[in-house]
PDB file of N, CA and C in Angstrom:
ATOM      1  N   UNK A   1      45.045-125.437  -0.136  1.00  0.00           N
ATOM      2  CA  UNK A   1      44.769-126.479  -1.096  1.00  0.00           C
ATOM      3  C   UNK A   1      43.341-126.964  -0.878  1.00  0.00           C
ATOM      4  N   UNK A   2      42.555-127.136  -1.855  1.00  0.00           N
ATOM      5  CA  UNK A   2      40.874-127.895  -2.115  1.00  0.00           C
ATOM      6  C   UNK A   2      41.165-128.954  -2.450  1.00  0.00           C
ATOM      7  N   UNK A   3      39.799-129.904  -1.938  1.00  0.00           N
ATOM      8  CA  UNK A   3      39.503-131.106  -3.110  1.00  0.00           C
ATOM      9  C   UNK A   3      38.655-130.589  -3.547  1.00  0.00           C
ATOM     10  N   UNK A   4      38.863-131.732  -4.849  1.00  0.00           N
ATOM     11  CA  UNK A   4      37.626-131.439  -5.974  1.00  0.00           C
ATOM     12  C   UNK A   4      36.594-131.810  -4.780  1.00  0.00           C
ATOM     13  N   UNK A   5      35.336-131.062  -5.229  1.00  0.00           N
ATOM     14  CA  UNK A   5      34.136-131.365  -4.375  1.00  0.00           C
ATOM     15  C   UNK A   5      32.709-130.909  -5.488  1.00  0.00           C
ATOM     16  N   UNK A   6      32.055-131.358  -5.278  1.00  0.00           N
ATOM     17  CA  UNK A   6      30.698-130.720  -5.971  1.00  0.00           C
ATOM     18  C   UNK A   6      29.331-130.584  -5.038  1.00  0.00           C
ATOM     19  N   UNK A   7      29.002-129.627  -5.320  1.00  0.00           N
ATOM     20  CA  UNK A   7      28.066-129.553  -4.150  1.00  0.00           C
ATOM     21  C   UNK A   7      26.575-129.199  -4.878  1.00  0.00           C
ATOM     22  N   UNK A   8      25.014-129.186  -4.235  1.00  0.00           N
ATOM     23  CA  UNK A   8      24.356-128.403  -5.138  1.00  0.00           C
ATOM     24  C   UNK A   8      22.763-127.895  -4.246  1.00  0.00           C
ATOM     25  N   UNK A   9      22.542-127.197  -4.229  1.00  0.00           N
ATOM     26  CA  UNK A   9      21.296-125.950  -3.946  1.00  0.00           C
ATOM     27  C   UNK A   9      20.335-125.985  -4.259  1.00  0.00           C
ATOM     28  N   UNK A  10      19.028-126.274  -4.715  1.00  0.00           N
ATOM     29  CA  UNK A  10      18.400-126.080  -5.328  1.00  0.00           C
ATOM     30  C   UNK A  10      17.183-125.356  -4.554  1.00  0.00           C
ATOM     31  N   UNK A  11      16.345-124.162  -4.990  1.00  0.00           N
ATOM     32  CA  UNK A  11      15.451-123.372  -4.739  1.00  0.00           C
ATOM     33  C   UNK A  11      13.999-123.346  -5.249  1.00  0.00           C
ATOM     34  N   UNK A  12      13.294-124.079  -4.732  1.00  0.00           N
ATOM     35  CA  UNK A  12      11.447-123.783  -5.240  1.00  0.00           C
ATOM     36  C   UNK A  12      11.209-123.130  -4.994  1.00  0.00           C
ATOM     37  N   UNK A  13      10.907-121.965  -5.398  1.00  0.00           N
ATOM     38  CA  UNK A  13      10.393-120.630  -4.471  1.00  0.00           C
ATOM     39  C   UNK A  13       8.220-120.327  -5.386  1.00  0.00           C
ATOM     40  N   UNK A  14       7.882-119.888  -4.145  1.00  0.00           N
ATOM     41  CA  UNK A  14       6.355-119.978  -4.802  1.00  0.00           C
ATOM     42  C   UNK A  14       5.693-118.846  -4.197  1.00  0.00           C
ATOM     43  N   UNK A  15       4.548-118.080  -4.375  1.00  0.00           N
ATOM     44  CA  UNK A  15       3.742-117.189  -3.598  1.00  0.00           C
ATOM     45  C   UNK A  15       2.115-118.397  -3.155  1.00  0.00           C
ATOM     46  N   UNK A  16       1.861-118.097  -1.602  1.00  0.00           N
ATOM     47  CA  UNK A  16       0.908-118.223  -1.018  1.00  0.00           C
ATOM     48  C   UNK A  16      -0.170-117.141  -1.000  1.00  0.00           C
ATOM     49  N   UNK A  17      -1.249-117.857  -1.986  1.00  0.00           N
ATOM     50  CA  UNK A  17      -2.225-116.518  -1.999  1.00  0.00           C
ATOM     51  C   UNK A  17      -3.044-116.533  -0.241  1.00  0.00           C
ATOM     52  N   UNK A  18      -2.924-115.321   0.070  1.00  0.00           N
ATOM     53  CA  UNK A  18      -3.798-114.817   1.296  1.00  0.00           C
ATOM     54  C   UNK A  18      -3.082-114.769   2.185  1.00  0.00           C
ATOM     55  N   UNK A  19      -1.442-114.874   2.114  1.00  0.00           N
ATOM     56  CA  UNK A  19      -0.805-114.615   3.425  1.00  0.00           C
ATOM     57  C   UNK A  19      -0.487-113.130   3.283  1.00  0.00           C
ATOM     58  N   UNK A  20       0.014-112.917   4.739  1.00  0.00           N
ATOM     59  CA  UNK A  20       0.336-111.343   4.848  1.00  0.00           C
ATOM     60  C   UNK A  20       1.833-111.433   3.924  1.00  0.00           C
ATOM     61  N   UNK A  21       2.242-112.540   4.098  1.00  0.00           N
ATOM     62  CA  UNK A  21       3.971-112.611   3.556  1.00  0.00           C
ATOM     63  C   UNK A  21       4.127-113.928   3.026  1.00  0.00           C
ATOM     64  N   UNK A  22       3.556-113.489   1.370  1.00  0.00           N
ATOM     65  CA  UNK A  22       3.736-114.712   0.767  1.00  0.00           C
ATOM     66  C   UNK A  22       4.334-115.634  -0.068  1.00  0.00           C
ATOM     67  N   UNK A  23       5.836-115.253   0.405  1.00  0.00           N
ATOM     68  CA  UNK A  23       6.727-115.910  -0.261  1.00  0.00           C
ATOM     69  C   UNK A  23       7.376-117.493   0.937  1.00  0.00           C
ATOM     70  N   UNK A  24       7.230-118.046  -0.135  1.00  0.00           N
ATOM     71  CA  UNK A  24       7.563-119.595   0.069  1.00  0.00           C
ATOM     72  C   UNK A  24       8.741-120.016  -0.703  1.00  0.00           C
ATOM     73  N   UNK A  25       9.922-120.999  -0.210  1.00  0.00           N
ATOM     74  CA  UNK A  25      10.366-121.495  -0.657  1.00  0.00           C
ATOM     75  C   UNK A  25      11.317-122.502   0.051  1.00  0.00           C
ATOM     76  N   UNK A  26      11.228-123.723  -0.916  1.00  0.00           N
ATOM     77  CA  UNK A  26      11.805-124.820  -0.266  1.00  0.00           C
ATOM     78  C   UNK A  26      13.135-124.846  -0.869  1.00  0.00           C
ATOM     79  N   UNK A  27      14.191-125.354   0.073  1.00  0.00           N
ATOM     80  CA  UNK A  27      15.882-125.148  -0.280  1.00  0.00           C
ATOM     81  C   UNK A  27      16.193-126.815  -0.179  1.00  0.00           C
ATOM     82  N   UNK A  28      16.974-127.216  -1.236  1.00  0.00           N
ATOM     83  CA  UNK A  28      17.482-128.646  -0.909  1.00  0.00           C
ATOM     84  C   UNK A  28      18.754-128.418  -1.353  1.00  0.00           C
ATOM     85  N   UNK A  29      19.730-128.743  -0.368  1.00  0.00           N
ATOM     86  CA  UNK A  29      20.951-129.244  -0.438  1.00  0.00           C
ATOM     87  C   UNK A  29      22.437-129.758  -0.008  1.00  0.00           C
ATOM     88  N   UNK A  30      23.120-130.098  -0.177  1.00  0.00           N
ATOM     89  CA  UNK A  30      24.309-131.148  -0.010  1.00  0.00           C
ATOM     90  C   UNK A  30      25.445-130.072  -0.826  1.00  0.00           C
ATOM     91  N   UNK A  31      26.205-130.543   0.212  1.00  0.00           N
ATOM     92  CA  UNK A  31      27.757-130.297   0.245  1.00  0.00           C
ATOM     93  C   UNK A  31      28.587-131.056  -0.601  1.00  0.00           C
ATOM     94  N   UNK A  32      28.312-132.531  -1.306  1.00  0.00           N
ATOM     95  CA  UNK A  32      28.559-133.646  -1.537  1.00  0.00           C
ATOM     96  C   UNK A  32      27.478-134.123  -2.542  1.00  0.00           C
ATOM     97  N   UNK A  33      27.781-133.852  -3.647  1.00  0.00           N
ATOM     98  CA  UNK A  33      26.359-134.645  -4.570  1.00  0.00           C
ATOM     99  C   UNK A  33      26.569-136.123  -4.512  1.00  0.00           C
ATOM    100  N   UNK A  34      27.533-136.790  -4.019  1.00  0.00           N
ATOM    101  CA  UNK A  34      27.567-138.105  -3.731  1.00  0.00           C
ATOM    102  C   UNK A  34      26.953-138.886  -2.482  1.00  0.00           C
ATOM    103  N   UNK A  35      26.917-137.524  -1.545  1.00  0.00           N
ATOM    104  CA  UNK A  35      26.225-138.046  -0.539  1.00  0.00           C
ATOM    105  C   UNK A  35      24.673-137.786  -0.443  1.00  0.00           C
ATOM    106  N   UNK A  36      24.018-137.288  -1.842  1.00  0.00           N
ATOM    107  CA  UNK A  36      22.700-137.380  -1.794  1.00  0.00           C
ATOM    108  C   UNK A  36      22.195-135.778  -0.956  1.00  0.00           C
ATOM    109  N   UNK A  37      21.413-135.413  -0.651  1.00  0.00           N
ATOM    110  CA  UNK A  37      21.440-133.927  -0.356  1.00  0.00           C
ATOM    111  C   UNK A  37      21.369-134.619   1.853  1.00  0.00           C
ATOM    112  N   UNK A  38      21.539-133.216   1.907  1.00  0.00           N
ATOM    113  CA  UNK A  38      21.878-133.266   2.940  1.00  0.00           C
ATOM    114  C   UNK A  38      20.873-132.851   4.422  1.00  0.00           C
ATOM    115  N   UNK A  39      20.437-131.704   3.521  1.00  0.00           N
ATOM    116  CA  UNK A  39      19.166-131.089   3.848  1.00  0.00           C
ATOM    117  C   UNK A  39      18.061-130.459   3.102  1.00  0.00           C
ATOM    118  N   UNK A  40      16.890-130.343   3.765  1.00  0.00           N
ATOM    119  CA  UNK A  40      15.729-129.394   3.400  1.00  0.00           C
ATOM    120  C   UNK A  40      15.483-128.432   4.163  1.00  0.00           C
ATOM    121  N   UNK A  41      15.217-127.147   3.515  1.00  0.00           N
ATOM    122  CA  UNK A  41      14.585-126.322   4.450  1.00  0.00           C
ATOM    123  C   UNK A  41      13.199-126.123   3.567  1.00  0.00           C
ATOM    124  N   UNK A  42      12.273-124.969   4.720  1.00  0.00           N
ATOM    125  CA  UNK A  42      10.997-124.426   3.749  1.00  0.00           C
ATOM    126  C   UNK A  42      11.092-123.209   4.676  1.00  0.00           C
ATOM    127  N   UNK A  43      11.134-122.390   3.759  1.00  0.00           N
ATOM    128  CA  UNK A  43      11.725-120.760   4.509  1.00  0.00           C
ATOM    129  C   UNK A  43      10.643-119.352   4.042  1.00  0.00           C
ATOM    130  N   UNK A  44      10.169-118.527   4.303  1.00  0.00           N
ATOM    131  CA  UNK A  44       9.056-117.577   4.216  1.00  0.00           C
ATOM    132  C   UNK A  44       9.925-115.893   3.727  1.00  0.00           C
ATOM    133  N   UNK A  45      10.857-115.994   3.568  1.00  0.00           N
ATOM    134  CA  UNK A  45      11.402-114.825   3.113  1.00  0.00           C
ATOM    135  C   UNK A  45      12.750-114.981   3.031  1.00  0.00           C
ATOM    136  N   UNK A  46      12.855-113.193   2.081  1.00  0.00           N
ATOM    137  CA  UNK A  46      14.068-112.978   1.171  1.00  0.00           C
ATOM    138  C   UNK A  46      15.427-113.170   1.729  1.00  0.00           C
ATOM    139  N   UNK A  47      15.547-112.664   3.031  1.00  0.00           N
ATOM    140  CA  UNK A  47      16.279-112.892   4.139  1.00  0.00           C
ATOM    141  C   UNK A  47      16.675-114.364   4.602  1.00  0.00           C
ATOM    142  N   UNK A  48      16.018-115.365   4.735  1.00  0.00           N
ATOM    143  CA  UNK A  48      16.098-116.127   5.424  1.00  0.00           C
ATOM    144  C   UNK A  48      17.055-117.009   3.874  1.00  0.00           C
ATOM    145  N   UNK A  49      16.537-116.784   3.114  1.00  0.00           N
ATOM    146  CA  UNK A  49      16.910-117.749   1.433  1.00  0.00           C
ATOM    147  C   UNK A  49      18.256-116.988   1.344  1.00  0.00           C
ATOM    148  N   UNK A  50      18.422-116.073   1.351  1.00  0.00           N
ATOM    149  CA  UNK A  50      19.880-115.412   0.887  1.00  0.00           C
ATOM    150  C   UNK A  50      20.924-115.965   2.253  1.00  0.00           C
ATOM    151  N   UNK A  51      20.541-115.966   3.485  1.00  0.00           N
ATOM    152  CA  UNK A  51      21.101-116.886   4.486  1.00  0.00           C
ATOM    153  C   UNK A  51      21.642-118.162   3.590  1.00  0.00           C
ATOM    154  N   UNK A  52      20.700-118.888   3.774  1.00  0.00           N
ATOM    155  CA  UNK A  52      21.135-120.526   3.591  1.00  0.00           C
ATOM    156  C   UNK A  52      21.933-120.508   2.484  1.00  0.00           C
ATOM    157  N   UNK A  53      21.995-119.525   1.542  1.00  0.00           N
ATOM    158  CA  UNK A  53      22.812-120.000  -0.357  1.00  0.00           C
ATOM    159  C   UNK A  53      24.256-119.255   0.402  1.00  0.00           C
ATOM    160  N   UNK A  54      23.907-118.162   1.681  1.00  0.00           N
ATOM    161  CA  UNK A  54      25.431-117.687   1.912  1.00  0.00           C
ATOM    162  C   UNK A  54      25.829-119.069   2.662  1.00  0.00           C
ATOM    163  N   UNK A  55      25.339-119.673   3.609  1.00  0.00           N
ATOM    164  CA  UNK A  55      26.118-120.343   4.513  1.00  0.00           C
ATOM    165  C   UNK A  55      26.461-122.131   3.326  1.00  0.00           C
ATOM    166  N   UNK A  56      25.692-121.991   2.592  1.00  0.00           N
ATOM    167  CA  UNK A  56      26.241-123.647   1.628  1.00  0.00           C
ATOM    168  C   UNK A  56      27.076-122.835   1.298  1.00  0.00           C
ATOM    169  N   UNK A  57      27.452-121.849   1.002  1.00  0.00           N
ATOM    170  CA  UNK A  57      28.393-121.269   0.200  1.00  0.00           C
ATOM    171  C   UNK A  57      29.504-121.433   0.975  1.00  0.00           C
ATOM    172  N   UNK A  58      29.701-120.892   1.954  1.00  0.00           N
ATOM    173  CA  UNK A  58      30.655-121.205   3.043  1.00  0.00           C
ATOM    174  C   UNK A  58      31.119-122.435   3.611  1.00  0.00           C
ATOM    175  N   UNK A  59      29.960-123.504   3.809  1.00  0.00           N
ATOM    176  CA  UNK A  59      30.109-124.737   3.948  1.00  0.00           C
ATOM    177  C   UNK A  59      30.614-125.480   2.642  1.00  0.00           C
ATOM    178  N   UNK A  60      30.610-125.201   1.591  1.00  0.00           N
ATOM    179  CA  UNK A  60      31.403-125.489   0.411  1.00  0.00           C
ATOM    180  C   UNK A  60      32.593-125.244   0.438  1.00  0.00           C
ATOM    181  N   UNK A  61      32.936-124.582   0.814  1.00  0.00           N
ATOM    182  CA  UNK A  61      34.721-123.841   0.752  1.00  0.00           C
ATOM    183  C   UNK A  61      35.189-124.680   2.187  1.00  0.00           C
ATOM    184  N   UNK A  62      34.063-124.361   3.318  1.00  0.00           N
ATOM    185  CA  UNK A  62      35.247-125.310   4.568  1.00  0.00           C
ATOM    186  C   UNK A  62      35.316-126.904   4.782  1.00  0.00           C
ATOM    187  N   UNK A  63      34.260-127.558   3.740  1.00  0.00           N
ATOM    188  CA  UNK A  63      33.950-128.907   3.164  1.00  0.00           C
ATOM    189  C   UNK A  63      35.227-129.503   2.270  1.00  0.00           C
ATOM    190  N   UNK A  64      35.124-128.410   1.537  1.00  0.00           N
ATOM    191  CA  UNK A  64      36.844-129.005   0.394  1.00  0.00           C
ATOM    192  C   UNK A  64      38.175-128.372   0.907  1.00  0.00           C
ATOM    193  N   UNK A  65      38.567-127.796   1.471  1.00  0.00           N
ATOM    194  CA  UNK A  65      39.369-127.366   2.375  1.00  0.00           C
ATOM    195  C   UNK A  65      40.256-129.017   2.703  1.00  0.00           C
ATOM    196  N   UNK A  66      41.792-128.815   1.980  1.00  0.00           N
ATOM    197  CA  UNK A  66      42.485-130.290   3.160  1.00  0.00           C
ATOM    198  C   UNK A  66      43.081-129.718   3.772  1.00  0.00           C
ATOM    199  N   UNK A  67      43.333-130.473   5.375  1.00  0.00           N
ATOM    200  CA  UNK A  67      43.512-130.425   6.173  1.00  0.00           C
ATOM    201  C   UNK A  67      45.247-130.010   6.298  1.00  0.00           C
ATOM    202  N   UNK A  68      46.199-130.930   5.518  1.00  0.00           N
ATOM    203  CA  UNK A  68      47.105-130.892   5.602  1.00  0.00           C
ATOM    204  C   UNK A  68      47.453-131.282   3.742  1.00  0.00           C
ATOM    205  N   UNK A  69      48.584-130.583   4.072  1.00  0.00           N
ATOM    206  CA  UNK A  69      49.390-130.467   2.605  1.00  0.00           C
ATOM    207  C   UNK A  69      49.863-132.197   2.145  1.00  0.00           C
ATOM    208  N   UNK A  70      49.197-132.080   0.795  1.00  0.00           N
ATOM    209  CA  UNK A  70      49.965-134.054   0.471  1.00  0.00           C
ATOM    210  C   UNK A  70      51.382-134.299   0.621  1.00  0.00           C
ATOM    211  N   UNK A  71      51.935-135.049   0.809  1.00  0.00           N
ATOM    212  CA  UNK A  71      52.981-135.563   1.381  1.00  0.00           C
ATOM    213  C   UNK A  71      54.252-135.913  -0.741  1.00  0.00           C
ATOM    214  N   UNK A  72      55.313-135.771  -0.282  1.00  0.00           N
ATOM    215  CA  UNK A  72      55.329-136.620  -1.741  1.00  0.00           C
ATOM    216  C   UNK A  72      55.758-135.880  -2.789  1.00  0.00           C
ATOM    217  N   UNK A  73      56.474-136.052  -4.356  1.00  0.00           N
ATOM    218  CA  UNK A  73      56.992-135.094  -4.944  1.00  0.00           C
ATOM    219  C   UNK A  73      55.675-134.628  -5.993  1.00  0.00           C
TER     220      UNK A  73
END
């Protein structure tokens, strides 16, 4: 069983002219759009961005997750 939950991600992603590796992008987000975001990152590659959208992803599902079954008819 879930609660309703809403959660949300958001991705700036940009190129840095003159780096050897110039992808940039800043990650903001919360598990909880009620609780305002939760975190920031600023991350340098494709790898590291596909990380963080897997693990909110995961932290979304074990966030709304109840604990125990409601009680009651």
């Amino acid at each position: 069983m879930y609660s309703d939950r809403t959660g949300l991600l958001i991705i700036r992603a940009w190129l840095e002219r003159g780096s050897l590796e110039p992808l940039r992008a800043r990650v903001r987000l919360t598990t909880d759009v009620s609780a305002g975001f939760e975190e920031e990152l600023t991350l340098a590659d494709v790898q590291s961005v596909a990380l963080a959208v897997e693990t909110w992803l995961q932290d979304i599902l074990a966030a709304g997750r109840l604990t125990e079954e409601p009680i009651g008819p």
